[in-house]
Protein backbone atom coordinates (compact mmCIF):
# COMPACT_ATOMS: atom_id res chain seq x y z
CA UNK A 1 -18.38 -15.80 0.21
CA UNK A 2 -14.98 -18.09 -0.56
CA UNK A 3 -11.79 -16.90 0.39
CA UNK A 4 -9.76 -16.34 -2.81
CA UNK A 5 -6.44 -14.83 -4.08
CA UNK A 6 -6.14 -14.23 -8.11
CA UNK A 7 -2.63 -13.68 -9.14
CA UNK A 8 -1.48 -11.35 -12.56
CA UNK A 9 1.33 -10.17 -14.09
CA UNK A 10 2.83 -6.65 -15.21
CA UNK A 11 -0.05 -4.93 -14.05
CA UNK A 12 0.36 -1.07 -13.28
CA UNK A 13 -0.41 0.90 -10.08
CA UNK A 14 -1.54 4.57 -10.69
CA UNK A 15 -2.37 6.85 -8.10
CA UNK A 16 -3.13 10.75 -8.49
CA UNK A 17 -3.08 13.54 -5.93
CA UNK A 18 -1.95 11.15 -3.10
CA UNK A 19 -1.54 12.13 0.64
CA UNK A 20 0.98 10.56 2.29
CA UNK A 21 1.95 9.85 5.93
CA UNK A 22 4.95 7.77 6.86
CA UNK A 23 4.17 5.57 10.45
CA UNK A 24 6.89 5.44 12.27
CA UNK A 25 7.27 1.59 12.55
CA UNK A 26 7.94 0.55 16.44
CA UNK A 27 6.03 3.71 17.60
CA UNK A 28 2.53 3.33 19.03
CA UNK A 29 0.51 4.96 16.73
CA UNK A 30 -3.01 4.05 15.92
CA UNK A 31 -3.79 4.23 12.72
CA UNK A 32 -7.34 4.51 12.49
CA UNK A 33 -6.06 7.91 14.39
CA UNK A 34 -3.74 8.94 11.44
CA UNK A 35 -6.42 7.95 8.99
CA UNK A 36 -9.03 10.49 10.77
CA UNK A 37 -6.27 13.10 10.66
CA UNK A 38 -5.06 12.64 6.77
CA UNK A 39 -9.03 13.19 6.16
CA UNK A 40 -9.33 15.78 8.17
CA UNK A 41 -6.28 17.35 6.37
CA UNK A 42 -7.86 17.18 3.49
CA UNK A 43 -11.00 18.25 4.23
CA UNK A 44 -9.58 21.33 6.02
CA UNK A 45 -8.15 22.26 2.78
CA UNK A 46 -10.97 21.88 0.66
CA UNK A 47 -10.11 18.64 -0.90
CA UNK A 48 -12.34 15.73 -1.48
CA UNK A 49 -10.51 12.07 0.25
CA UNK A 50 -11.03 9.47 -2.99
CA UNK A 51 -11.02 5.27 -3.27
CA UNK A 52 -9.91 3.40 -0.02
CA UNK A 53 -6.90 3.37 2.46
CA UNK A 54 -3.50 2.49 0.48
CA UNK A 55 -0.10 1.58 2.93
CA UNK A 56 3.12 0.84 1.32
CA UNK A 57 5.59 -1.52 3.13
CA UNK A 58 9.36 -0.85 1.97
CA UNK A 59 12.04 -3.18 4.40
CA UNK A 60 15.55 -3.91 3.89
CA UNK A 61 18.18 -5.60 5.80
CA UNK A 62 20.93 -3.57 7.47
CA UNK A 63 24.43 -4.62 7.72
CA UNK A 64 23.80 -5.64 11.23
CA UNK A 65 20.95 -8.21 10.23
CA UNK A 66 18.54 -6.03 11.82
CA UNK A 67 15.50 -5.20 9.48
CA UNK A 68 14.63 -2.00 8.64
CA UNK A 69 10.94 -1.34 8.04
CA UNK A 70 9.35 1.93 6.73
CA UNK A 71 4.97 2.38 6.45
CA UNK A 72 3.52 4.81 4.63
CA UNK A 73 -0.97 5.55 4.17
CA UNK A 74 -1.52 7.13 1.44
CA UNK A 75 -5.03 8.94 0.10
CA UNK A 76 -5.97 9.75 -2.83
CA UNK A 77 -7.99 13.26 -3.24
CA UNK A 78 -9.77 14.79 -5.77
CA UNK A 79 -7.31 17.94 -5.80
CA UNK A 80 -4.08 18.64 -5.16
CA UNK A 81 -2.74 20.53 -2.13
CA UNK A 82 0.19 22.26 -2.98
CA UNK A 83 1.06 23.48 0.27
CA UNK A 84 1.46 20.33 2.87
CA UNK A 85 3.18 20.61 6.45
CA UNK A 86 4.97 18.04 8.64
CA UNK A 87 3.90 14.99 8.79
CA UNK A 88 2.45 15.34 5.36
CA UNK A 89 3.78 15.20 2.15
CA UNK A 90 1.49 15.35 -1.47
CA UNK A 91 2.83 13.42 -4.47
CA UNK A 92 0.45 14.90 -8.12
CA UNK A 93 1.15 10.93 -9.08
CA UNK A 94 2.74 7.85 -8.06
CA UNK A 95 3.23 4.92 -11.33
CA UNK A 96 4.38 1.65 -9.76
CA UNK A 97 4.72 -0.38 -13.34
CA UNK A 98 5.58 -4.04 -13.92
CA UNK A 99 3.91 -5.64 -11.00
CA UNK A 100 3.22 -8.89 -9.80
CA UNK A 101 -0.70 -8.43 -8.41
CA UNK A 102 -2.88 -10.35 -6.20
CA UNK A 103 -6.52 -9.76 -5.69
CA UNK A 104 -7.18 -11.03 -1.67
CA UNK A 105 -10.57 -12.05 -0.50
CA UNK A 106 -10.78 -13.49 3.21
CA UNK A 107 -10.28 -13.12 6.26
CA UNK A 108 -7.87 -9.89 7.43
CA UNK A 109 -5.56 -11.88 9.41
CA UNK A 110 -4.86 -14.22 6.33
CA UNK A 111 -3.81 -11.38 4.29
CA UNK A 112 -0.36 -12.19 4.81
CA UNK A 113 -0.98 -14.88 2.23
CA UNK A 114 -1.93 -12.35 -0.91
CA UNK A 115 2.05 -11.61 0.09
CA UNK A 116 3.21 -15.29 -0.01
CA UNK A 117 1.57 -16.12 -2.94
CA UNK A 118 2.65 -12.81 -4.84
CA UNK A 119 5.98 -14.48 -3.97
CA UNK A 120 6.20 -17.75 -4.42
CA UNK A 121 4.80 -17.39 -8.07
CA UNK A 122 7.73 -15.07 -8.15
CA UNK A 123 9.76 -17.69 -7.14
CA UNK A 124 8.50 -20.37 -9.50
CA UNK A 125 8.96 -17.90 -12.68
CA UNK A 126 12.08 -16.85 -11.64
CA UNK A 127 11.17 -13.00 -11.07
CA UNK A 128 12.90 -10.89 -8.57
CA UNK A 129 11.19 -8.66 -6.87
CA UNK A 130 11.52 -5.10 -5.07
CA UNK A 131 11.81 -4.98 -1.22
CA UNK A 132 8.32 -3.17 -1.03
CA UNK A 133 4.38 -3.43 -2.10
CA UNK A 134 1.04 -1.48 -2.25
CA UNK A 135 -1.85 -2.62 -0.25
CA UNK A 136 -5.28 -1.25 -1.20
CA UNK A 137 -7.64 -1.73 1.15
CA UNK A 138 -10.62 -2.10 -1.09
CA UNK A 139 -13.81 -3.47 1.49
CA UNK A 140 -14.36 -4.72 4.73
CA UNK A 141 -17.76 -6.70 5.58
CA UNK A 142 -17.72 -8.35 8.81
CA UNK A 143 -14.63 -10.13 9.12
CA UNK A 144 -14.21 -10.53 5.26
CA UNK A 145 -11.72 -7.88 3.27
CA UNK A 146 -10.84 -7.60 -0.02
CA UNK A 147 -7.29 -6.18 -0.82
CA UNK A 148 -5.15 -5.38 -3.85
CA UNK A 149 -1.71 -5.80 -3.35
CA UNK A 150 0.88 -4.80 -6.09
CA UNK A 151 4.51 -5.43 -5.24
CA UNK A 152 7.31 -4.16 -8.24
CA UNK A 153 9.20 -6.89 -10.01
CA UNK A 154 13.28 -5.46 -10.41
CA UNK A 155 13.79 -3.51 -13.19
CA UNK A 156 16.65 -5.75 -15.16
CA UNK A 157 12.99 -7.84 -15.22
């Protein structure tokens, strides 16, 4: 198998009944941990856990120059819970539209350039973009993954 990224544009992120976990970014968490317990969450409630692992990145840049960095899993179920408790939260549907999308296929510690290339054909077509993206991770066989990453272009786009 090749490595390949495919780039699109304006492509639409929808995501229904979606559990979501924010990582505290610094903290030493492992996450295959916090992936066992979102299941488990689920599970315990009597939903279903549906499609693969999603993490949105959001950063920004303080005043200080310091960068502010905030991770979030999210699972999609076949249900909604409508009761959730700390650290959970359940959105019925997140709609990220007008997105710049890369399909990755490689190795996982090259994923970084899905990002790069989501943003340099930003660059070249003059798009600005929003200070976060969506990660799905869609496979992983052996030390190949495939990803979908969809980051929003501004809205005066």
């Amino acid at each position: 198998m090749s490595n390949r990224i495919d780039i699109a544009n304006n492509k639409t992120l929808k995501l229904t009944n979606v559990l979501i976990r924010k990582i505290e970014f610094g903290k030493e968490e492992n996450i295959q941990i916090v992936v066992e317990q979102m299941i488990n969450f689920l599970k315990a409630r009597g939903a279903m856990p549906i499609g693969p692992l999603i993490q949105k990145t959001s950063y920004s840049v303080r005043e200080d120059g310091k960068l502010d960095i905030e991770i979030r899993l999210m699972q999609q179920a076949n249900t909604f819970i409508h009761k959730t408790e700390v650290p959970f939260e359940m959105e019925p549907v997140i709609r990220v539209q007008n997105c710049m999308y890369a399909h990755y296929v490689g190795p996982e510690d090259m994923l970084k350039f899905a990002y790069d290339k989501i943003n340099i054909a930003a660059f070249e077509e003059e798009i600005r973009l929003e200070q976060s993206n969506y990660t799905i991770f869609v496979n992983q066989q052996d030390d190949i993954m495939t990803a979908d990453v969809f980051v929003e272009k501004k809205s005066d786009e």
